[in-house]
Protein backbone atom coordinates (compact mmCIF):
# COMPACT_ATOMS: atom_id res chain seq x y z
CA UNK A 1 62.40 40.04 50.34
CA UNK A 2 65.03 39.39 47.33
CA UNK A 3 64.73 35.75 48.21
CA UNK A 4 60.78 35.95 48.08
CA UNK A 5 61.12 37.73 44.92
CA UNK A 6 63.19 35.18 43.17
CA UNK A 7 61.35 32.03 44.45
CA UNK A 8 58.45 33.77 42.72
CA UNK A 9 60.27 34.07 39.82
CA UNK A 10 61.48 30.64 39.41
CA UNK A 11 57.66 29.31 39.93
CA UNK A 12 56.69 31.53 36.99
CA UNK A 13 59.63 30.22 34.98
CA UNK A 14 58.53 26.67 35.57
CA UNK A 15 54.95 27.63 34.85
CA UNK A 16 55.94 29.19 31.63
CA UNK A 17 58.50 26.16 30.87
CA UNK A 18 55.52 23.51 31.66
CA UNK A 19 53.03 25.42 29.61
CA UNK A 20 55.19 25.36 26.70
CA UNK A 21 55.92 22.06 26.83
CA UNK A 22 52.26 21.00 26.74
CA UNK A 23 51.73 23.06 23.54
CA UNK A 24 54.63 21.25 22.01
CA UNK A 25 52.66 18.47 22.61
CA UNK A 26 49.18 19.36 21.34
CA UNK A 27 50.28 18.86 17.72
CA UNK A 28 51.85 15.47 17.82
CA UNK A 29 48.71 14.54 19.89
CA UNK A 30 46.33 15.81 17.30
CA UNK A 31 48.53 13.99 15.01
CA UNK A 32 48.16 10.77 16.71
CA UNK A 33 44.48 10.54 16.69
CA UNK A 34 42.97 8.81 13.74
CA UNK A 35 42.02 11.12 11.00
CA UNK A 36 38.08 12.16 9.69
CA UNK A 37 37.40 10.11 6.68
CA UNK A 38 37.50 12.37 3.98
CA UNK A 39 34.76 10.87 1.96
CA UNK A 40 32.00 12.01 4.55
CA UNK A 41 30.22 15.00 5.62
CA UNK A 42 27.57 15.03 8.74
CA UNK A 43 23.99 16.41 8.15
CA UNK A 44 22.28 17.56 11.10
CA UNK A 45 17.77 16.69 10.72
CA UNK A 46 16.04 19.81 10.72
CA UNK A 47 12.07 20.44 11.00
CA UNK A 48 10.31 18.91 7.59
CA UNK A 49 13.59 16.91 6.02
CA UNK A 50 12.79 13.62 4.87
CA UNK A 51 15.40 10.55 3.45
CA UNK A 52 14.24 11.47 0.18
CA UNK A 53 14.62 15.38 0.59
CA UNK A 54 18.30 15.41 1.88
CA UNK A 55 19.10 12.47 -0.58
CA UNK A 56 18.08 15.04 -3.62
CA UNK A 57 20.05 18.05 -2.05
CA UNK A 58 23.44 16.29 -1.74
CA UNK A 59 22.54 14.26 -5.30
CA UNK A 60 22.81 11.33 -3.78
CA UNK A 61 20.49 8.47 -3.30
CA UNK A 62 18.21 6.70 -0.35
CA UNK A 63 19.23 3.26 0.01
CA UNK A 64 23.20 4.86 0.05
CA UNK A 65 21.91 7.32 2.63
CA UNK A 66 20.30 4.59 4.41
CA UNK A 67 22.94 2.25 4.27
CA UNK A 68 25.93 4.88 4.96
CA UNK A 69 23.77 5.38 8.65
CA UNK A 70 22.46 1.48 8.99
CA UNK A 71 19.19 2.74 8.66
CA UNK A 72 16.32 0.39 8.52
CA UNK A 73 13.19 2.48 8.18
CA UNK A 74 12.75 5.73 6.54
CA UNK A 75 12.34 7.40 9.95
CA UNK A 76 14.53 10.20 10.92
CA UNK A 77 14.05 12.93 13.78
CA UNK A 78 15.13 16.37 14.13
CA UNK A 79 18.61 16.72 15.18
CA UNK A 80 19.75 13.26 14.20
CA UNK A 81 23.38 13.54 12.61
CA UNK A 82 23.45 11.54 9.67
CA UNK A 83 26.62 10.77 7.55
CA UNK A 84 26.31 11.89 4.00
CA UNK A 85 28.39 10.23 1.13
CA UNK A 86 29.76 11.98 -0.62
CA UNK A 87 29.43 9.93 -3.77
CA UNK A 88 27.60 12.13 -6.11
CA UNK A 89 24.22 10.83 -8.18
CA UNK A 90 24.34 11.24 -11.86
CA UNK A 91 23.35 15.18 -13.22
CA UNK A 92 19.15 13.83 -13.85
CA UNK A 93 18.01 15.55 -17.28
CA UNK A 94 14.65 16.34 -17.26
CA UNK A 95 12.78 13.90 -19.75
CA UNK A 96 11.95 15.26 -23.32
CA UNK A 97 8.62 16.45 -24.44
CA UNK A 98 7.38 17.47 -21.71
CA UNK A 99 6.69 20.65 -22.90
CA UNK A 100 3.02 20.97 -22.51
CA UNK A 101 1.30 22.22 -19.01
CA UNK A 102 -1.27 20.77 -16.94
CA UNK A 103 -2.87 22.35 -13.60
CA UNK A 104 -3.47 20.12 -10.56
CA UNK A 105 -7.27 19.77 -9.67
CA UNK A 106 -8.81 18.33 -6.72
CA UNK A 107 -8.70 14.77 -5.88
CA UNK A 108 -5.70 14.32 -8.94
CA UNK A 109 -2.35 12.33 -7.38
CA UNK A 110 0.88 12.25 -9.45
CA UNK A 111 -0.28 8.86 -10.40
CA UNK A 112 -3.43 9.23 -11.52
CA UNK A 113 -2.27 12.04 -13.77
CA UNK A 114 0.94 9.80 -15.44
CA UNK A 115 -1.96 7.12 -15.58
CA UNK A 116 -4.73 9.43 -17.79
CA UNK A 117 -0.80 11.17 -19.78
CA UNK A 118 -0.73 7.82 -21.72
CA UNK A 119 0.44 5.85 -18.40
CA UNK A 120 3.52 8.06 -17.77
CA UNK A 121 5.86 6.98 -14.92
CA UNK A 122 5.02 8.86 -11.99
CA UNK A 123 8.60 9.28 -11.33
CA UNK A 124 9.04 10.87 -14.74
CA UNK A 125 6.34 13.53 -14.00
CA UNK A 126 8.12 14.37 -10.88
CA UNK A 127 11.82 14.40 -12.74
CA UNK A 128 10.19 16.65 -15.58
CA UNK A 129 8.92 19.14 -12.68
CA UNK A 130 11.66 18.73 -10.61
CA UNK A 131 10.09 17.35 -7.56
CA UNK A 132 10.84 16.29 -4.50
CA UNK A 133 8.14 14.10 -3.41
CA UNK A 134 4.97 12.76 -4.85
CA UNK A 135 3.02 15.62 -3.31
CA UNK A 136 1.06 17.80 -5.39
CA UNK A 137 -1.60 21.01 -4.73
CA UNK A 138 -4.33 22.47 -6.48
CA UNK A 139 -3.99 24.60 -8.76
CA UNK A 140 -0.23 23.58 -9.52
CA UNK A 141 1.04 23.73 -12.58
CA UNK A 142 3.05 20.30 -14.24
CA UNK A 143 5.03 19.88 -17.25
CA UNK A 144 3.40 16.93 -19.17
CA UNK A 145 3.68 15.21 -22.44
CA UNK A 146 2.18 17.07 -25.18
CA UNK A 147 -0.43 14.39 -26.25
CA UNK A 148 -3.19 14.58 -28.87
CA UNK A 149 -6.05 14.44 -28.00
CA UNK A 150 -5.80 16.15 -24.36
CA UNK A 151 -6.72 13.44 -21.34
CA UNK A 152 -10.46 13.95 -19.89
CA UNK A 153 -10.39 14.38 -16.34
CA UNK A 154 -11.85 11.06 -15.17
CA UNK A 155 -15.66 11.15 -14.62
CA UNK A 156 -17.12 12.04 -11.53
CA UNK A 157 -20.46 10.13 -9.66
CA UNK A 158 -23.11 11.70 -6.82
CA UNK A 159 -23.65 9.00 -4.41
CA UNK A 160 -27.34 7.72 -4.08
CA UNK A 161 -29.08 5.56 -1.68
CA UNK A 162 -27.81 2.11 -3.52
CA UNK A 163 -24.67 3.15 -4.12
CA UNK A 164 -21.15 0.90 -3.02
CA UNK A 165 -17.78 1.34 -3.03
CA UNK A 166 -18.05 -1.88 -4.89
CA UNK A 167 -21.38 -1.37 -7.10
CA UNK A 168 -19.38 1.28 -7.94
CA UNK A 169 -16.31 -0.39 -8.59
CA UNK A 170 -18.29 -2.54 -11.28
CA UNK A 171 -19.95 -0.31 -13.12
CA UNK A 172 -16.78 1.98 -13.58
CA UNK A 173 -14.86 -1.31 -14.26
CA UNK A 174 -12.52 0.08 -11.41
CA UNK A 175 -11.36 -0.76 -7.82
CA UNK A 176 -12.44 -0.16 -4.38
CA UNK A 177 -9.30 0.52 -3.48
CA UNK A 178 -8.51 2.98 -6.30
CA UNK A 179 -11.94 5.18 -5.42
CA UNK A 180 -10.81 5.24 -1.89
CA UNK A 181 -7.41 6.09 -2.89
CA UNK A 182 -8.20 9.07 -5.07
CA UNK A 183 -11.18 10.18 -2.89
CA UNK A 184 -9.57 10.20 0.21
CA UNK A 185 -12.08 7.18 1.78
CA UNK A 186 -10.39 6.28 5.05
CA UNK A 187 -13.06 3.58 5.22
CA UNK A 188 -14.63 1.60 1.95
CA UNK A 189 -17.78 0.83 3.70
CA UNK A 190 -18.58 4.56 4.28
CA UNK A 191 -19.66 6.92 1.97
CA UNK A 192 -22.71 8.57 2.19
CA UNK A 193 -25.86 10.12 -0.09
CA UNK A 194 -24.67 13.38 -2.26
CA UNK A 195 -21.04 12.93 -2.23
CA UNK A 196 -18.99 13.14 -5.11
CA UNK A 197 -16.68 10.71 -6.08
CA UNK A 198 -14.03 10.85 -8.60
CA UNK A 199 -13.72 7.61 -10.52
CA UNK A 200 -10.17 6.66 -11.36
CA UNK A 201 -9.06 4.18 -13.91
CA UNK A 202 -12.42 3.34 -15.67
CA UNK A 203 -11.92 0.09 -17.37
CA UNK A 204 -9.00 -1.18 -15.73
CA UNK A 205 -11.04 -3.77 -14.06
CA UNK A 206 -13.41 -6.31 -15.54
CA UNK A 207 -16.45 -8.06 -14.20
CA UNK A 208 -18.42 -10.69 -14.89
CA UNK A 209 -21.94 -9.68 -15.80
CA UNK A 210 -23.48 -12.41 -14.58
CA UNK A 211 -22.84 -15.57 -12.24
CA UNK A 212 -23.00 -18.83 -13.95
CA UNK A 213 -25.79 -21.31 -12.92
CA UNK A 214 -24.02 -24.56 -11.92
CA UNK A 215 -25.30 -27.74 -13.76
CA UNK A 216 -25.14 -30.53 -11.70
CA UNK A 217 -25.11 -34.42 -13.18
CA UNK A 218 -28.01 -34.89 -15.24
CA UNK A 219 -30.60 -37.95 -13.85
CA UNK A 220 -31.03 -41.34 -16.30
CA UNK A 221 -34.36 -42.67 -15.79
CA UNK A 222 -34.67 -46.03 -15.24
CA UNK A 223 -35.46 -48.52 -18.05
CA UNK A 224 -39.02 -49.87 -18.10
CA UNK A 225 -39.44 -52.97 -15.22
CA UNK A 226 -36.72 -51.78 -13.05
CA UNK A 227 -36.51 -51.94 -9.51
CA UNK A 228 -37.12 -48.87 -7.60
CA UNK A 229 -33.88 -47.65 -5.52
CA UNK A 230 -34.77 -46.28 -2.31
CA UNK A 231 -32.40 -43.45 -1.77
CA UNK A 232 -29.73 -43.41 0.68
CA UNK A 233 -29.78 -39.95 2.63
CA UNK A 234 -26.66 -38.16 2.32
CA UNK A 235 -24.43 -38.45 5.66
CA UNK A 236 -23.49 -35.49 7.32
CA UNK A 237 -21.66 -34.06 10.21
CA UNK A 238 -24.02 -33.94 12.42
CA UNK A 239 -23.75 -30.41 13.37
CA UNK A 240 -24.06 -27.28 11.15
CA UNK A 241 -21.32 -26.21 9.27
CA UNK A 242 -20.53 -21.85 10.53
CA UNK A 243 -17.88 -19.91 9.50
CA UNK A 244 -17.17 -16.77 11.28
CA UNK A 245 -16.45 -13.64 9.51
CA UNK A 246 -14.01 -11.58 12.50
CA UNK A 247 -10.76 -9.83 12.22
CA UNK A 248 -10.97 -9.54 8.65
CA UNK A 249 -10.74 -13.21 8.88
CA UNK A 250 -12.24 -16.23 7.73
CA UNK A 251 -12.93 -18.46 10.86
CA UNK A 252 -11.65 -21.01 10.01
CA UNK A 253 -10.03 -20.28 6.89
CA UNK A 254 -10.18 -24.16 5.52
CA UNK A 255 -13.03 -26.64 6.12
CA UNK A 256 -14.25 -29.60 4.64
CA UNK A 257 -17.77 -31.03 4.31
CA UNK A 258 -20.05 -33.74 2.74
CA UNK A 259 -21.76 -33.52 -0.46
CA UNK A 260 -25.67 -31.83 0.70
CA UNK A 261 -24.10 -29.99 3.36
CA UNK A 262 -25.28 -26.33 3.95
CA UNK A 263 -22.51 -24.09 4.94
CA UNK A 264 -23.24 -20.73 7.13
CA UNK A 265 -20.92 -17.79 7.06
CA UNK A 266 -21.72 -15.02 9.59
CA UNK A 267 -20.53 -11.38 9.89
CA UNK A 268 -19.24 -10.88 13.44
CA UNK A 269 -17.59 -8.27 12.57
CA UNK A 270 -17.43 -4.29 12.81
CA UNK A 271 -17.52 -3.85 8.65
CA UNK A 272 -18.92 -5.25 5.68
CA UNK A 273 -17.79 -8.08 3.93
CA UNK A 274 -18.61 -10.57 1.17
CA UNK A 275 -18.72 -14.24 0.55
CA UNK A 276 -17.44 -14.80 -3.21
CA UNK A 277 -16.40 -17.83 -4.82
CA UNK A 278 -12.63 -18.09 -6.67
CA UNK A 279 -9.60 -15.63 -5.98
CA UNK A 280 -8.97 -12.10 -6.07
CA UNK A 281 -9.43 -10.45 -9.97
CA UNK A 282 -10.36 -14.67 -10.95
CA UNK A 283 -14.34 -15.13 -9.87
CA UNK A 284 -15.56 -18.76 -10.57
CA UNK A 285 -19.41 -17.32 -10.01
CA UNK A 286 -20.52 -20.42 -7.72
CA UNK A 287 -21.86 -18.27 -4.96
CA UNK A 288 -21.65 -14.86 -3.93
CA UNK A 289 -23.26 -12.94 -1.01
CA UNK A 290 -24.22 -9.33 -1.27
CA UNK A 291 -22.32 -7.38 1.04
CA UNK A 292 -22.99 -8.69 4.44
CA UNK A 293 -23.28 -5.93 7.17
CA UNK A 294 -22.55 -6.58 10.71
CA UNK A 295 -24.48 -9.55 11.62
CA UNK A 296 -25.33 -10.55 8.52
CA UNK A 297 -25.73 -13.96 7.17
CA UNK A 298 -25.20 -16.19 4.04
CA UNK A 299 -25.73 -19.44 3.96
CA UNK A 300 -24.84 -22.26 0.45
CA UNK A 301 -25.44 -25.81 0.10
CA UNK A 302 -22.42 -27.85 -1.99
CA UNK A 303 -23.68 -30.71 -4.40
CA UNK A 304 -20.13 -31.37 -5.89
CA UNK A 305 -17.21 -33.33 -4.63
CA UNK A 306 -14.63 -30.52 -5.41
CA UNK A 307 -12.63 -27.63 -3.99
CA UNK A 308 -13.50 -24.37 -3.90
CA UNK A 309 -11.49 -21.38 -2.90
CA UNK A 310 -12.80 -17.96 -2.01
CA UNK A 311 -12.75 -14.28 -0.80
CA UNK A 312 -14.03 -11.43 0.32
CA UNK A 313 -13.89 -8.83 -2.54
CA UNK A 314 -13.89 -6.05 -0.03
CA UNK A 315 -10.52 -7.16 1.52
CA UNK A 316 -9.20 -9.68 -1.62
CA UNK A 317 -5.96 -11.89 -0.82
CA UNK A 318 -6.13 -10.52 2.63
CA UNK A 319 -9.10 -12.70 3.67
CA UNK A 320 -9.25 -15.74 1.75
CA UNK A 321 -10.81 -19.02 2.73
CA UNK A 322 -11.30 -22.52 1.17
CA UNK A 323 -14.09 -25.24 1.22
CA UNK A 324 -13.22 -28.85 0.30
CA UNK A 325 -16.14 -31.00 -0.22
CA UNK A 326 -16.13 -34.63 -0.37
């Protein structure tokens, strides 16, 4: 029994003794492993953070938040750890005289509002009101240069029967893309009879008011006891000349014909589009289509040797075509 109890005692004596040793050990472990980096802290994603949210809480900025987590896209998830530097932003003052108030109405954006405020940096207005993001409500109220006289709200339009996005767009000297912008169009070809549209940056855009007539050479009759000259038909290709208007494409995009050719552009596709000669905000007013629904057809015939770019002023640099005639 004695000898049981002191073999028992000896294992508990070795237990104790190996135990001990291993916490001697912990230390110089923890020691060994290579220490946090001191200029770091980890931010753990929670529901409705953005880049640019958790960039203003630790004062720091996006592209070092980005580039301290090799991000490539502003996309983060909930529950992503990302590394914070811990390089601080400079303190941001708030800009002077913004001392005077304006409240938020329906359709405004922080841009059109800097716009009308004597074209005040939209990032200003949101640094004088100490925002976050872009995003503003109705009825909020925004610290805004004190200006004399006060900016109108920009002019409202009903829709009627006639009415464009880009009949629109002319007579407000504005863009498309601006009225769908403000008005929350998702797509330019639809509006519809009675709505109201708010139309931003009135004369921003200019015109022309009419489309030039092109003069072509001017005949010299022939002197008295001349021969007659039998004329010589003008050669073509043979086949008519289509473009198709698809994809928000020109199809093709670059074609050359003969002098007295007629050229045929059809809409084969599921919007509007137009047929206008020169480049986007730079019309040369040799032709020009109404807006072609669907189906729709326009159709020119080229009497000069030249070349002659153009676009659809629905979609401007992004469909773009040329015709070279020879």
């Amino acid at each position: 029994m004695k000898s049981y109890t002191l073999l028992t005692t000896q294992r508990a004596l070795i237990v104790i003794f190996v135990c001990a040793l291993a916490l001697a050990l912990i230390p110089a472990i923890t020691n060994a492993a290579p220490a946090p980096q001191t200029n770091q802290l980890i931010y753990v994603v929670r529901h409705g953070d953005t880049l640019f949210s958790i960039a203003q809480h630790f004062r720091i900025t996006v592209p070092a938040l980005m580039t301290a987590n090799n991000l490539t896209t502003d996309y983060i998830y909930v529950g992503q750890r990302l590394v914070i530097p811990t390089t601080p932003m400079p303190t941001v003052t708030p800009p002077p005289n913004f001392t005077c108030k304006y409240t938020v109405l329906s359709k405004d954006t922080i841009y059109s509002i800097g716009y009308r405020y004597n074209k005040t940096p939209w990032y200003l207005l949101m640094q004088a009101n100490y925002l976050y993001t872009p995003y503003i409500r109705v009825g909020q109220t925004l610290n805004v240069p004190c200006i004399t006289p006060v900016p109108a709200p920009f002019p409202s339009h009903t829709v009627v029967a006639s009415d464009t996005l880009y009949s629109l767009a002319v007579k407000f000297e504005t863009s498309i893309y601006a009225i769908a912008l403000v008005n929350r169009i998702p797509n330019v070809n639809l509006i519809y009879v009675g709505q109201n549209l708010i139309m931003p940056y009135t004369g921003t855009v200019k015109y022309p008011t009419r489309i030039p007539t092109v003069v072509g050479p001017t005949a010299t009759p022939l002197p008295p006891g001349a021969p007659t000259l039998t004329p010589t038909p003008t050669t073509t290709t043979g086949a008519p000349v289509v473009i198709i208007m698809q994809n928000v494409k020109y199809l093709p995009p670059t074609q050359t014909v003969k002098v007295g050719e007629v050229v045929t552009w059809k809409n084969q596709d599921t919007i509007a589009h137009t047929v206008t000669s020169g480049t986007p905000g730079n019309l040369t007013g040799f032709f020009r289509s109404q807006q072609l629904a669907p189906g729709g057809v326009f159709t020119y015939t080229f009497t000069t040797p030249v070349t002659y770019p153009y676009f659809c002023e629905t979609h401007g640099a992004q469909m773009t075509g040329t015709i070279t005639v020879q």
